[in-house]
PDB file of N, CA and C in Angstrom:
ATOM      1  N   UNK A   1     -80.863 -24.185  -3.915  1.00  0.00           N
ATOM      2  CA  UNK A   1     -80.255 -23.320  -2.926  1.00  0.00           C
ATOM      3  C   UNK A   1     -80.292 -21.889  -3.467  1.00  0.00           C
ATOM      4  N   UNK A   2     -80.865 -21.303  -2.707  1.00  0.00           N
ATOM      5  CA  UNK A   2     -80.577 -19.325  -3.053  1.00  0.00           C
ATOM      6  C   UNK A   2     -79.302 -19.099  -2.643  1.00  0.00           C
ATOM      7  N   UNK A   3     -78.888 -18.024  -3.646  1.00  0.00           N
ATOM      8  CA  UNK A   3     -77.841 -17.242  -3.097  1.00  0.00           C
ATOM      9  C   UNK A   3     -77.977 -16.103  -3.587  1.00  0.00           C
ATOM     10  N   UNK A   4     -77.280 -15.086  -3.192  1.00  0.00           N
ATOM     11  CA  UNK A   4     -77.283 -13.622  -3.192  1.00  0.00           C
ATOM     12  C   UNK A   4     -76.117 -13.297  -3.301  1.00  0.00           C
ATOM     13  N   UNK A   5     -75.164 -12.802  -4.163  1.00  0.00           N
ATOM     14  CA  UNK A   5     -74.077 -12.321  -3.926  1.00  0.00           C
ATOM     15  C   UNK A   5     -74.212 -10.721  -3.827  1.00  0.00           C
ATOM     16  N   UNK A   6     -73.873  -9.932  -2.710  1.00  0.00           N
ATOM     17  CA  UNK A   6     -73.482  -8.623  -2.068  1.00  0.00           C
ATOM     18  C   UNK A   6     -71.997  -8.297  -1.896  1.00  0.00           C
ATOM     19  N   UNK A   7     -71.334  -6.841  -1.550  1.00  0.00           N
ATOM     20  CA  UNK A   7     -70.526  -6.324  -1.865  1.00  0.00           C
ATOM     21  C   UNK A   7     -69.522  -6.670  -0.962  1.00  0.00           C
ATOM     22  N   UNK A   8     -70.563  -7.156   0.131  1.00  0.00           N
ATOM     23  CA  UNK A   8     -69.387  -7.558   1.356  1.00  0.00           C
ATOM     24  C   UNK A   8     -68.821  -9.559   1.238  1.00  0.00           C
ATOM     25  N   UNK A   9     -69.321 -10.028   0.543  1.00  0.00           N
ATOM     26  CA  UNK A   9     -69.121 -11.055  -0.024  1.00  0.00           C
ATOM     27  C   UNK A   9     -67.610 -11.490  -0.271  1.00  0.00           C
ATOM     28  N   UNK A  10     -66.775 -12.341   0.457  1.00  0.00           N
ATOM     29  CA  UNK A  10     -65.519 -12.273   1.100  1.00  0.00           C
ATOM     30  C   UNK A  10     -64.828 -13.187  -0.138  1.00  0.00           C
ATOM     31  N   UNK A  11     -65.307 -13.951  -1.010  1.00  0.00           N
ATOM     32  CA  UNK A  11     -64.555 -14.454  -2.213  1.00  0.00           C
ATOM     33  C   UNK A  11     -65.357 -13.853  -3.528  1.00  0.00           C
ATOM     34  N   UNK A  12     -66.637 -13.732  -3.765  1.00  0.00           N
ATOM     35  CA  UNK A  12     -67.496 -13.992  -4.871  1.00  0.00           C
ATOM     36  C   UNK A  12     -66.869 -12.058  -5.787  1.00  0.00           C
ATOM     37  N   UNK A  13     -66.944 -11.377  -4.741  1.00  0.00           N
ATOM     38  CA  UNK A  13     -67.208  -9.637  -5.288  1.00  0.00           C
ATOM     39  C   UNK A  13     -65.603  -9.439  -5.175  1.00  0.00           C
ATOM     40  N   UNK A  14     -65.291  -9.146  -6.342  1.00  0.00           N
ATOM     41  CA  UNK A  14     -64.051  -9.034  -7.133  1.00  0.00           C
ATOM     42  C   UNK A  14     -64.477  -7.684  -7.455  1.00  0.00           C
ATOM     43  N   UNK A  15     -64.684  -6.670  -6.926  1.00  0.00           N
ATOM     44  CA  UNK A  15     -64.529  -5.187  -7.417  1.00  0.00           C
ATOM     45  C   UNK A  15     -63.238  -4.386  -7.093  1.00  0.00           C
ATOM     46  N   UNK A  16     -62.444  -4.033  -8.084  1.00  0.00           N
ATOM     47  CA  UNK A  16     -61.689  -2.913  -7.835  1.00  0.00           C
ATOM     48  C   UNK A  16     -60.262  -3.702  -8.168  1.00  0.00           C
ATOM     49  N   UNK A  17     -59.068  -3.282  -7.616  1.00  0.00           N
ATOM     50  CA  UNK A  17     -57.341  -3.833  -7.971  1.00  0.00           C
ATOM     51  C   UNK A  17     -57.420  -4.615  -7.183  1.00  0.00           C
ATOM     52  N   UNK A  18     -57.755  -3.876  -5.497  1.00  0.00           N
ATOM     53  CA  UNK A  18     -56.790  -4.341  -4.497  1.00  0.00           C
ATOM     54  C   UNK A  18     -57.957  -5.474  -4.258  1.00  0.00           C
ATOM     55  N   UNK A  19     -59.174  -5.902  -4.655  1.00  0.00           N
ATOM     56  CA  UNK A  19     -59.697  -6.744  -4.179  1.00  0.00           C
ATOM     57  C   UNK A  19     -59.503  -8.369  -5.157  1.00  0.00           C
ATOM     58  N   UNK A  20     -58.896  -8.060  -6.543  1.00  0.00           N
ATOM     59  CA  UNK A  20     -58.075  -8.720  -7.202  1.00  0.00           C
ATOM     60  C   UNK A  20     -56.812  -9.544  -6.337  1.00  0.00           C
ATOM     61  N   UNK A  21     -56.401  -8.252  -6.085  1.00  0.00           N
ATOM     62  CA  UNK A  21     -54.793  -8.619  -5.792  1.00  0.00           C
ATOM     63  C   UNK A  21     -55.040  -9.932  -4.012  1.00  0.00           C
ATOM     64  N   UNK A  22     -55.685  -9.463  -3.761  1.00  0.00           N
ATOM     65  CA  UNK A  22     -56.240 -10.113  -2.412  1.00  0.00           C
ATOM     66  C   UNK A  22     -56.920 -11.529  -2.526  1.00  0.00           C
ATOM     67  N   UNK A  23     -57.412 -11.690  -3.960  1.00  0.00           N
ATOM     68  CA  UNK A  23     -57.998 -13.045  -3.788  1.00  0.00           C
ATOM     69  C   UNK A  23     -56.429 -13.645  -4.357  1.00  0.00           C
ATOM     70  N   UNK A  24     -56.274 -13.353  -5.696  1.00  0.00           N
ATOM     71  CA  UNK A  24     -54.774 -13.592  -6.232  1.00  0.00           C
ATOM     72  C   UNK A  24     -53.788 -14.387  -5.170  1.00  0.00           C
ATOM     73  N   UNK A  25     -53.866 -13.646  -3.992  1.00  0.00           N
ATOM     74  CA  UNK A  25     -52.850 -14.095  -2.854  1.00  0.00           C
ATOM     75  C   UNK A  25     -53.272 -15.053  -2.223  1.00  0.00           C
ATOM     76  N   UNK A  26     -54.621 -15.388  -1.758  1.00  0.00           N
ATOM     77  CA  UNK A  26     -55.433 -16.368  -1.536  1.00  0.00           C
ATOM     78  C   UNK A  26     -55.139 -17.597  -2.518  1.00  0.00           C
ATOM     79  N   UNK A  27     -55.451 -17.035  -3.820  1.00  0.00           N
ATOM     80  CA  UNK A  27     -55.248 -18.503  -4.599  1.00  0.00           C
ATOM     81  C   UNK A  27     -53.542 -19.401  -4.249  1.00  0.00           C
ATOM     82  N   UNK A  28     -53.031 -18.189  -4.547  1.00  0.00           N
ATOM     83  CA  UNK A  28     -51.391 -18.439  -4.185  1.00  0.00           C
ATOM     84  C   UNK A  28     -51.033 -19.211  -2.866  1.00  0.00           C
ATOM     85  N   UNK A  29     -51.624 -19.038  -1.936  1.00  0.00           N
ATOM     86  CA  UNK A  29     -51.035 -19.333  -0.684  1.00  0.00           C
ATOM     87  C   UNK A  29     -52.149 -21.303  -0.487  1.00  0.00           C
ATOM     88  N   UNK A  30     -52.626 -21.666  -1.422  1.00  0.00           N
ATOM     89  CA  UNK A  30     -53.166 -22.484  -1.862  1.00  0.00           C
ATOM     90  C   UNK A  30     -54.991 -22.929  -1.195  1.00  0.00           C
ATOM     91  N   UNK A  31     -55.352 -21.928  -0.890  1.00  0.00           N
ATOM     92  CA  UNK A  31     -57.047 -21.369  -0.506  1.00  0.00           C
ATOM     93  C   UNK A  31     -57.740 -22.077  -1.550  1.00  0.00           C
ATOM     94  N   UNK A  32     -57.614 -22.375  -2.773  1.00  0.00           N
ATOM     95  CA  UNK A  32     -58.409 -22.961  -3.991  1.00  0.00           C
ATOM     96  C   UNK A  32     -58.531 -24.298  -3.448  1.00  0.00           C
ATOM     97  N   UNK A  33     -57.298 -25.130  -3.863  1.00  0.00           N
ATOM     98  CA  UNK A  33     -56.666 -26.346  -3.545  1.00  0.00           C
ATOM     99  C   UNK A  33     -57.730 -26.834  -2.210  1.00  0.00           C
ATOM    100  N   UNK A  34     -57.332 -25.785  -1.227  1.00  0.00           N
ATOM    101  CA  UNK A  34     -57.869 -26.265   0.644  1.00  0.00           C
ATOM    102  C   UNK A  34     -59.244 -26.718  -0.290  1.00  0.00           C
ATOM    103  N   UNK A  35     -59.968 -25.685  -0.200  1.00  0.00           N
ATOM    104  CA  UNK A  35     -61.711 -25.677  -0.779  1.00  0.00           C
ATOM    105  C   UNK A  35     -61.849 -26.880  -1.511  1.00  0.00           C
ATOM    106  N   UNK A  36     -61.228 -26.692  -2.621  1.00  0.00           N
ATOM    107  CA  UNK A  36     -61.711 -28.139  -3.575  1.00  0.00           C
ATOM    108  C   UNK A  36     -61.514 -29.717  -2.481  1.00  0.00           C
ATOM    109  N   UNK A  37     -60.340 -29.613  -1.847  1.00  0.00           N
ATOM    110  CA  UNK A  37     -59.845 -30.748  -1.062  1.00  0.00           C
ATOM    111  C   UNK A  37     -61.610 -31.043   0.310  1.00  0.00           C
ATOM    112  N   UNK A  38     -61.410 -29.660   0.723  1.00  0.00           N
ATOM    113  CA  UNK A  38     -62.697 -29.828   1.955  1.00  0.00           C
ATOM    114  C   UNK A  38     -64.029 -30.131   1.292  1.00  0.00           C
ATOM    115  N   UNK A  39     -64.111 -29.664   0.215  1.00  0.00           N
ATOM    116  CA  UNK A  39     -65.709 -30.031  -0.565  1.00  0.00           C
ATOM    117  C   UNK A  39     -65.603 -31.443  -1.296  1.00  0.00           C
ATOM    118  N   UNK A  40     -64.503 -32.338  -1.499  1.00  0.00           N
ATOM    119  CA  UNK A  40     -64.295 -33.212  -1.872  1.00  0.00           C
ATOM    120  C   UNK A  40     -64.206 -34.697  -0.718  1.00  0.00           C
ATOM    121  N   UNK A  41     -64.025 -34.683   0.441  1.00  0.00           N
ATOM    122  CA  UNK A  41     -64.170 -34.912   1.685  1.00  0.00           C
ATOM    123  C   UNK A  41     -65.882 -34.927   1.804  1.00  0.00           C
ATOM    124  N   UNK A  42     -66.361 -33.732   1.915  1.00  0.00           N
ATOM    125  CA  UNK A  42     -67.446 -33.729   2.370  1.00  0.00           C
ATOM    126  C   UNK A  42     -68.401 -34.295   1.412  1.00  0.00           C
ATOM    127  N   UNK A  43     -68.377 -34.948   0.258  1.00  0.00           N
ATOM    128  CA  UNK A  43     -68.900 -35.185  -0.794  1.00  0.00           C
ATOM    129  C   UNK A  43     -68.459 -36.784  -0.704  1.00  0.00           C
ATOM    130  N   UNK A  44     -67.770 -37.086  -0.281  1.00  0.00           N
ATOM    131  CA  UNK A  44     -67.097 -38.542  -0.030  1.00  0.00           C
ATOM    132  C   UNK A  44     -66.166 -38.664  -1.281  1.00  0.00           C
ATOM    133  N   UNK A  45     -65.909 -37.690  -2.310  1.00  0.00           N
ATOM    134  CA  UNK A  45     -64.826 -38.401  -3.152  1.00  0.00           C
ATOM    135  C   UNK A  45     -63.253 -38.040  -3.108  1.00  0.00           C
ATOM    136  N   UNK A  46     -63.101 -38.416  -2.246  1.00  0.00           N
ATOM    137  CA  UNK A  46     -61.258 -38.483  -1.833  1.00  0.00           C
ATOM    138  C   UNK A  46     -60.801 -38.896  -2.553  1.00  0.00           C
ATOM    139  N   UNK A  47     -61.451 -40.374  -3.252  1.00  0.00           N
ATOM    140  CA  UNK A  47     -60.818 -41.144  -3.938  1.00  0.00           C
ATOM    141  C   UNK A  47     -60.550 -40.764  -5.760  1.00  0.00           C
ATOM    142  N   UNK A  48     -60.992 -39.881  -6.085  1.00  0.00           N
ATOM    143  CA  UNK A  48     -61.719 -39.702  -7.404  1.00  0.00           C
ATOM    144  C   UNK A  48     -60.058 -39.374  -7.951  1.00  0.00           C
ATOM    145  N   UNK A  49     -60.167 -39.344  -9.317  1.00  0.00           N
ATOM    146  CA  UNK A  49     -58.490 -38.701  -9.703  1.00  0.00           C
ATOM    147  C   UNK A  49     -58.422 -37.640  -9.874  1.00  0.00           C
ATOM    148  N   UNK A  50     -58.958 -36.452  -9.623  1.00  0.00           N
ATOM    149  CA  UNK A  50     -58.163 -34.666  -9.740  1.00  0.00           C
ATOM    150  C   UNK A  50     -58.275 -35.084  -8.554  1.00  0.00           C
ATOM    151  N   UNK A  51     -58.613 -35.348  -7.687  1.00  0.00           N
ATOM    152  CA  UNK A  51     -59.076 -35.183  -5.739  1.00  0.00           C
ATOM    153  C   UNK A  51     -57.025 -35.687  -5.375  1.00  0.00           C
ATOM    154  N   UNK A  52     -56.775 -37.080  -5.856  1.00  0.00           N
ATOM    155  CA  UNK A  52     -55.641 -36.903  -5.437  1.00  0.00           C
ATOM    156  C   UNK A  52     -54.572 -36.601  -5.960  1.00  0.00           C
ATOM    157  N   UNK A  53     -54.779 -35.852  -7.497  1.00  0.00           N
ATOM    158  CA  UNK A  53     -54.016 -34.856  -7.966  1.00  0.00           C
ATOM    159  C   UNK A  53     -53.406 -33.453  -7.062  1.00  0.00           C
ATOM    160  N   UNK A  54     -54.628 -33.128  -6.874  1.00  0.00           N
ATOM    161  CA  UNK A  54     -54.666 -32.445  -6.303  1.00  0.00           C
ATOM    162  C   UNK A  54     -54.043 -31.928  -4.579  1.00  0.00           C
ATOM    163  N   UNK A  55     -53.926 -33.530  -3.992  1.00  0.00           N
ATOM    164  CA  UNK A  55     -53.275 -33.978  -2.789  1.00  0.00           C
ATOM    165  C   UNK A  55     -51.942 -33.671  -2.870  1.00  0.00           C
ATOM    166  N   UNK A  56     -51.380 -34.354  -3.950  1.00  0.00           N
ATOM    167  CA  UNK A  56     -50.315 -34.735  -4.080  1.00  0.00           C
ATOM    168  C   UNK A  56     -49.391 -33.095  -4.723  1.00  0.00           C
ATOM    169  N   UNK A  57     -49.975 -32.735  -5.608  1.00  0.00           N
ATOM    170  CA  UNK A  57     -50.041 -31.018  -6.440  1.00  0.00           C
ATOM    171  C   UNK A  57     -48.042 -31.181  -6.966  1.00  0.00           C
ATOM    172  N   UNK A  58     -47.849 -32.021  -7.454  1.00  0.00           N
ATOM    173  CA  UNK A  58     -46.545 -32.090  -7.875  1.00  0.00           C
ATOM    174  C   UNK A  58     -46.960 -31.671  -8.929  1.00  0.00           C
ATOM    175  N   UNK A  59     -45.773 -31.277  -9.741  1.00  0.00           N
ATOM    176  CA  UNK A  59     -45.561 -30.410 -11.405  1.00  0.00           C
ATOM    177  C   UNK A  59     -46.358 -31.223 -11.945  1.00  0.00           C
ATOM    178  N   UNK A  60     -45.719 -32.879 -12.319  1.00  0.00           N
ATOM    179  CA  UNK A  60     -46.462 -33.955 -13.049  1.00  0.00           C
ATOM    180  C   UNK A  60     -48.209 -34.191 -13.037  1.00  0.00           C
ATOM    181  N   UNK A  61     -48.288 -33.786 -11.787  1.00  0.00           N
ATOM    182  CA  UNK A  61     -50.039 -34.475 -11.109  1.00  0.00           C
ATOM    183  C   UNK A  61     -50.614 -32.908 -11.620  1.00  0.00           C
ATOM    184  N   UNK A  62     -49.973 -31.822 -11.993  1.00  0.00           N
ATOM    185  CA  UNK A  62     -50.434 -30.800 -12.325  1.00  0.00           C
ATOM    186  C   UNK A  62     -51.144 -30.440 -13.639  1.00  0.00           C
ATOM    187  N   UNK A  63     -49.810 -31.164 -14.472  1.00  0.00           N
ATOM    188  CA  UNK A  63     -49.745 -31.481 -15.506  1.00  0.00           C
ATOM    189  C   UNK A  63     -50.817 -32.066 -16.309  1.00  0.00           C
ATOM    190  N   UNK A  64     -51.073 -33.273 -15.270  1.00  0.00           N
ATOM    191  CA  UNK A  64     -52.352 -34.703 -16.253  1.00  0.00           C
ATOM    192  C   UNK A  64     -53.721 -33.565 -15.749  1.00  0.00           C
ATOM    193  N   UNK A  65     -53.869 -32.460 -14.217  1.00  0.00           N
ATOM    194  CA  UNK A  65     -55.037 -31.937 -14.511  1.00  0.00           C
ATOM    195  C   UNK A  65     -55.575 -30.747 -15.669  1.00  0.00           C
ATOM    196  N   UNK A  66     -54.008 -30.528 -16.160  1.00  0.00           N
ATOM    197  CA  UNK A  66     -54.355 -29.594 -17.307  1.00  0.00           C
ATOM    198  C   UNK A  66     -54.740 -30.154 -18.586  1.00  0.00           C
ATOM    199  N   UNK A  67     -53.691 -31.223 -18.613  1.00  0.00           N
ATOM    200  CA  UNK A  67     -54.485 -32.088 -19.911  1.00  0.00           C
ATOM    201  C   UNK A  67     -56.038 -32.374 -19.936  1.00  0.00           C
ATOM    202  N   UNK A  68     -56.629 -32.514 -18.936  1.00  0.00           N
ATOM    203  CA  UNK A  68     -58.069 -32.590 -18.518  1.00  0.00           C
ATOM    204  C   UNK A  68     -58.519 -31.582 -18.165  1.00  0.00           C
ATOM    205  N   UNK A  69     -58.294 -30.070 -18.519  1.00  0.00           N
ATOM    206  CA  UNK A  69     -58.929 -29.632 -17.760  1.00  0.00           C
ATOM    207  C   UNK A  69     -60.512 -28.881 -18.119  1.00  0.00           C
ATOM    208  N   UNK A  70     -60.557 -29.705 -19.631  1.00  0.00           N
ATOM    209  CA  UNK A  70     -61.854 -30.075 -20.230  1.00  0.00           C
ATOM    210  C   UNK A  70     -63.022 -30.699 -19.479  1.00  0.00           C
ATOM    211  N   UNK A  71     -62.439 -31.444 -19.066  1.00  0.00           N
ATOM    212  CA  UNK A  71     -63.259 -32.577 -17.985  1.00  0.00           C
ATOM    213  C   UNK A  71     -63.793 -31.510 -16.944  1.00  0.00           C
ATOM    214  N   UNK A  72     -62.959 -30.623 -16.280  1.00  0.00           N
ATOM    215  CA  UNK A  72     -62.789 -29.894 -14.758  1.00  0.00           C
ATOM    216  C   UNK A  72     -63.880 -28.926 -15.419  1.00  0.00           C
ATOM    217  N   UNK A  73     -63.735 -28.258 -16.122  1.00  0.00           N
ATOM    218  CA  UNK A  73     -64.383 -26.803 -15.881  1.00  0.00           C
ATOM    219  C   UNK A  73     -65.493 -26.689 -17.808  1.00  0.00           C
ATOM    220  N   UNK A  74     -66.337 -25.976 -17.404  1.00  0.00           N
ATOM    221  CA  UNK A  74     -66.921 -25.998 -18.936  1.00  0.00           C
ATOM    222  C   UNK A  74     -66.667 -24.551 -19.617  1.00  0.00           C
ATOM    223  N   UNK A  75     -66.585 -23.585 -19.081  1.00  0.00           N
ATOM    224  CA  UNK A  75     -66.668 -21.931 -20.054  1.00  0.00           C
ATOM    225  C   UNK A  75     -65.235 -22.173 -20.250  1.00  0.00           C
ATOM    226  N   UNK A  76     -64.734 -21.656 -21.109  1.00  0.00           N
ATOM    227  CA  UNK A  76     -63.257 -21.844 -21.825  1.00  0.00           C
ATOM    228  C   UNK A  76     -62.407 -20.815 -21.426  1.00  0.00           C
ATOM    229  N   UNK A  77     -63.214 -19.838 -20.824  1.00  0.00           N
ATOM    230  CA  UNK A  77     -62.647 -18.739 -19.457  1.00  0.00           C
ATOM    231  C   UNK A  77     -61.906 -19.060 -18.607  1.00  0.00           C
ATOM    232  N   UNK A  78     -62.781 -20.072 -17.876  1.00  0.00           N
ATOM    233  CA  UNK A  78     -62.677 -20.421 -16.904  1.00  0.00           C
ATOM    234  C   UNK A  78     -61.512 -21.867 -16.915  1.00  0.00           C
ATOM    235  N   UNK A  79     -61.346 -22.438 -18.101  1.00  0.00           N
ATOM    236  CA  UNK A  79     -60.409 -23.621 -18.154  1.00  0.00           C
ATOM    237  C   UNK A  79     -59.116 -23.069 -18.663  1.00  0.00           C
ATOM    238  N   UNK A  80     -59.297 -22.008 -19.041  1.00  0.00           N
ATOM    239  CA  UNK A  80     -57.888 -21.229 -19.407  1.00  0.00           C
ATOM    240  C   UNK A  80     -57.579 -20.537 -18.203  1.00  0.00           C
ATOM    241  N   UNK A  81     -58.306 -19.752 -17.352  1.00  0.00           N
ATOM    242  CA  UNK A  81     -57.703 -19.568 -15.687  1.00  0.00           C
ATOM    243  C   UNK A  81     -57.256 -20.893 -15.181  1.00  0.00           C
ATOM    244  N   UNK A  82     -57.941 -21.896 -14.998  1.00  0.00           N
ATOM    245  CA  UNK A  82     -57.495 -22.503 -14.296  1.00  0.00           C
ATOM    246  C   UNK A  82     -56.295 -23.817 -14.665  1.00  0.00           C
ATOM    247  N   UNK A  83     -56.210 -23.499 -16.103  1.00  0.00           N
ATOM    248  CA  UNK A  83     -54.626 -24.100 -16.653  1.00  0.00           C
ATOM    249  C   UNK A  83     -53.677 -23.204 -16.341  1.00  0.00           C
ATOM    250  N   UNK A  84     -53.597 -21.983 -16.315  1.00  0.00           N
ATOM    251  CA  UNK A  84     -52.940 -21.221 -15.811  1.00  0.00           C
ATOM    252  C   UNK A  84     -52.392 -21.275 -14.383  1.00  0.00           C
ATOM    253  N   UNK A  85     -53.551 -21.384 -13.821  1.00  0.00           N
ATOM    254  CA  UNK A  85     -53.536 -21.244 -12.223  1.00  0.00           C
ATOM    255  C   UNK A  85     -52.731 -22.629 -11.928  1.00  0.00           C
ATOM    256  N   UNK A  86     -52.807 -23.917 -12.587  1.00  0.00           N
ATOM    257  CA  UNK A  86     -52.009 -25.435 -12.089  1.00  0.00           C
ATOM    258  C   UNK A  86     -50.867 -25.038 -12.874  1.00  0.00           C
ATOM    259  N   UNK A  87     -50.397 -23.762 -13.722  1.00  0.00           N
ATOM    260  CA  UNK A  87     -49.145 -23.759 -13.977  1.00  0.00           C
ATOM    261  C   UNK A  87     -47.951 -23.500 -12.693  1.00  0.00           C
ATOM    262  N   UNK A  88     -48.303 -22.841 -11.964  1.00  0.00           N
ATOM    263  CA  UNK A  88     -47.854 -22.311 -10.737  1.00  0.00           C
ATOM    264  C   UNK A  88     -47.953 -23.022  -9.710  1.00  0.00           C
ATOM    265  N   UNK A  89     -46.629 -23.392  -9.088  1.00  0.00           N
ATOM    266  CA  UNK A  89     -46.748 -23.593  -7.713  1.00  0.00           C
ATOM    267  C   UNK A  89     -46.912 -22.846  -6.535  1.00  0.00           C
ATOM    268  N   UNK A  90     -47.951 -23.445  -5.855  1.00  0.00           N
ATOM    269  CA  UNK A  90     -48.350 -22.785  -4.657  1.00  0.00           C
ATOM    270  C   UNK A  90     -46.816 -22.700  -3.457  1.00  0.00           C
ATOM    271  N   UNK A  91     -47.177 -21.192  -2.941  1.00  0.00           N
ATOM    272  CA  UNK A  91     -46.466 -20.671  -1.855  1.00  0.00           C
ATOM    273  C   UNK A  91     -46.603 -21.511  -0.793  1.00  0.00           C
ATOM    274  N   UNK A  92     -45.477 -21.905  -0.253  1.00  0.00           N
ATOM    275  CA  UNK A  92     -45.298 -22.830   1.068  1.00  0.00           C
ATOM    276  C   UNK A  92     -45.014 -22.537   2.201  1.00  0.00           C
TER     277      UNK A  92
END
């Protein structure tokens, strides 16, 4: 698959504060979660275990995806955002 990422690019182009602060609120209001849940559906694995970690998103189910979150993600960037990010509960 090609892709191109450009400036008008509505998640990928992170330039500047306020375009920070804007995905930030996105993640918060639980936009990550939706995505992983809809690409997980469409992939057929509902059943898999972060999939209904992730359903469920209690402290505990948060918890076992951070302990794993070796498994989830490979750059150590990116598994330290996103232990971070399952520290927090999403806005309801």
């Amino acid at each position: 698959m090609l892709y191109r990422q450009h400036a008008g690019n509505v998640v990928g182009a992170n330039v500047g504060v306020k375009a920070k602060l804007a995905r930030w609120q996105k993640l918060r209001e639980g936009w990550l979660v939706k995505q992983a849940l809809l690409i997980a559906d469409i992939l057929g694995y509902n059943d898999a275990w972060p999939i209904q970690k992730l359903k469920r998103y209690h402290f505990i189910d948060r918890l076992a995806l951070i302990a794993n979150v070796n498994k989830l993600r490979r750059r150590l960037r990116d598994r330290v955002a996103l232990a971070l990010f399952l520290l927090l509960p999403l806005k309801k």
